[in-house]
C-alpha atoms as a PDB file:
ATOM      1  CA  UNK A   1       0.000   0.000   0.000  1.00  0.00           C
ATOM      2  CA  UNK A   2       0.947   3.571  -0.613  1.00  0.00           C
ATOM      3  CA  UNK A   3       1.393   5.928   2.023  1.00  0.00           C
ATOM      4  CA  UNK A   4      -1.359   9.099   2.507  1.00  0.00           C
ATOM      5  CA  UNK A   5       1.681  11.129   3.378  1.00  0.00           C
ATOM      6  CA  UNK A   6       3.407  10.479   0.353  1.00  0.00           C
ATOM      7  CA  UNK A   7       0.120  11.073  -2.076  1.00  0.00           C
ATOM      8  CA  UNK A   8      -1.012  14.652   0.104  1.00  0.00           C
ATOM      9  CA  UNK A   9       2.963  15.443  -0.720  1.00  0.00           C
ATOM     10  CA  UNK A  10       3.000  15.025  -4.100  1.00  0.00           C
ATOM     11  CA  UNK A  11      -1.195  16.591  -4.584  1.00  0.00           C
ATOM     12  CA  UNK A  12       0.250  19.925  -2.705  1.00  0.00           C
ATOM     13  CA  UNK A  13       3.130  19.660  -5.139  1.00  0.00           C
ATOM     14  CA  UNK A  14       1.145  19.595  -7.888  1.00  0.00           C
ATOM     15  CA  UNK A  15      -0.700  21.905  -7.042  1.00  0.00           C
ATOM     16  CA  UNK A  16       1.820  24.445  -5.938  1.00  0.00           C
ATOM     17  CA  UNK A  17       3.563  24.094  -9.782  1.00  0.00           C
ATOM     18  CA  UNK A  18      -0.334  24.785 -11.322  1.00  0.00           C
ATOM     19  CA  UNK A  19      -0.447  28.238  -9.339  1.00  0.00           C
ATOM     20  CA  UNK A  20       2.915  29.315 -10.363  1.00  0.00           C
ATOM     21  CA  UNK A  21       2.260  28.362 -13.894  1.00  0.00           C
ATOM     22  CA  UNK A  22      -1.123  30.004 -13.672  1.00  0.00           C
ATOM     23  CA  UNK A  23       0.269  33.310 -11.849  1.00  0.00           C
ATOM     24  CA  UNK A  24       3.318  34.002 -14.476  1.00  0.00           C
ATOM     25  CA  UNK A  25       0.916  33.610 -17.409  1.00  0.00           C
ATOM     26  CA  UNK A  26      -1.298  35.954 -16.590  1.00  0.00           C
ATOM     27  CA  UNK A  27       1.273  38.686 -16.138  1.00  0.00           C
ATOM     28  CA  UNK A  28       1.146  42.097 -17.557  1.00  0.00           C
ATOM     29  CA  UNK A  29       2.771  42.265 -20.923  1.00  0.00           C
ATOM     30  CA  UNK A  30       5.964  44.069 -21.553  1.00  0.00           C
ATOM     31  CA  UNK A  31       5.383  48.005 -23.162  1.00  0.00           C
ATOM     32  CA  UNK A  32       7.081  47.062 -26.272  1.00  0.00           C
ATOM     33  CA  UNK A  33       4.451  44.441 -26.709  1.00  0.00           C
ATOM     34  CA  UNK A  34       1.625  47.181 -26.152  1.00  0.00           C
ATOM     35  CA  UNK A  35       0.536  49.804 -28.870  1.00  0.00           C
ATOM     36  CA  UNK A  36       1.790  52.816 -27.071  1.00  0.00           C
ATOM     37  CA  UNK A  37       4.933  51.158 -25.977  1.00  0.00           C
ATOM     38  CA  UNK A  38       5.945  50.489 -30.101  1.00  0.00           C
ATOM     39  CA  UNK A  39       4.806  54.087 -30.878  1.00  0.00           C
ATOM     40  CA  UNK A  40       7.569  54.919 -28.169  1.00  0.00           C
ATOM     41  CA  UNK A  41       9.830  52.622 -29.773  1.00  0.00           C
ATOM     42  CA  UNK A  42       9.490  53.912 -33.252  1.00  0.00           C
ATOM     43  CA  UNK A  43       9.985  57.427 -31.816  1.00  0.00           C
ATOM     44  CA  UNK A  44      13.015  57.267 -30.058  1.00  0.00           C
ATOM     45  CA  UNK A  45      14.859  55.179 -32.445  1.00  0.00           C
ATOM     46  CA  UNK A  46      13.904  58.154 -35.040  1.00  0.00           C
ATOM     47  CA  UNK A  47      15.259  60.337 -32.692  1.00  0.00           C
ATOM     48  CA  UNK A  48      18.067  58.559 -31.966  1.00  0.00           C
ATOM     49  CA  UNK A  49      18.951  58.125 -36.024  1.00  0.00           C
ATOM     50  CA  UNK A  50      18.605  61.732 -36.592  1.00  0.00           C
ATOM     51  CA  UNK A  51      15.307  61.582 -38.724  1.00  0.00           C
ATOM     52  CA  UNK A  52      13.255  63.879 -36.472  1.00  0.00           C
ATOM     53  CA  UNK A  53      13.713  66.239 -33.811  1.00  0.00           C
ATOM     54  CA  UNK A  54      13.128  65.660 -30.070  1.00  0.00           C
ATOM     55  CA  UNK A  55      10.582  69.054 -30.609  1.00  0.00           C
ATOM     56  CA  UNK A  56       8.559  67.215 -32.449  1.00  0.00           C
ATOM     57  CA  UNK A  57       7.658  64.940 -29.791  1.00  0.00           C
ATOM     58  CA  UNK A  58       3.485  64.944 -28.841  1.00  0.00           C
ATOM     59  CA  UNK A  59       2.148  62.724 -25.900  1.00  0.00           C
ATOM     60  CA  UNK A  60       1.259  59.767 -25.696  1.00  0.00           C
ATOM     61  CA  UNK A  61      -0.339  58.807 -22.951  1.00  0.00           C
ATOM     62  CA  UNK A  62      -3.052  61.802 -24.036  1.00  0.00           C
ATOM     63  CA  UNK A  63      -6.353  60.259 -25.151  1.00  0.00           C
ATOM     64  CA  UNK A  64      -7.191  60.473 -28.794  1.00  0.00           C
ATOM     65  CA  UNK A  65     -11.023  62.366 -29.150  1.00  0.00           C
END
């Protein structure tokens, strides 16, 4: 016969590994994954390449109406 001890161990195990799979896919996704983030991204590296000026710059994080 199998031991309880040795099935509750391995259930709370099992368990355990679910939640930490479940908790780091539901994470927030990285800003150069987002739309604003790869607006950013196209911005600065324009910037930074010389093809426009950092006076052009608008907001982004203001709502479009």
């Amino acid at each position: 016969m199998k031991s309880p001890s040795k099935f509750i161990g391995v259930f709370f195990f099992g368990i355990i590994l679910v939640g930490l799979v479940l908790l780091t896919s539901c994470g927030q996704k990285p800003q150069y994954k987002t739309a604003l983030g790869k607006k950013k991204l196209k911005y600065y590296n324009s910037v930074q390449y010389g093809k426009t000026s950092p006076k052009e710059f608008k907001s982004f994080n203001q709502k479009r109406r």
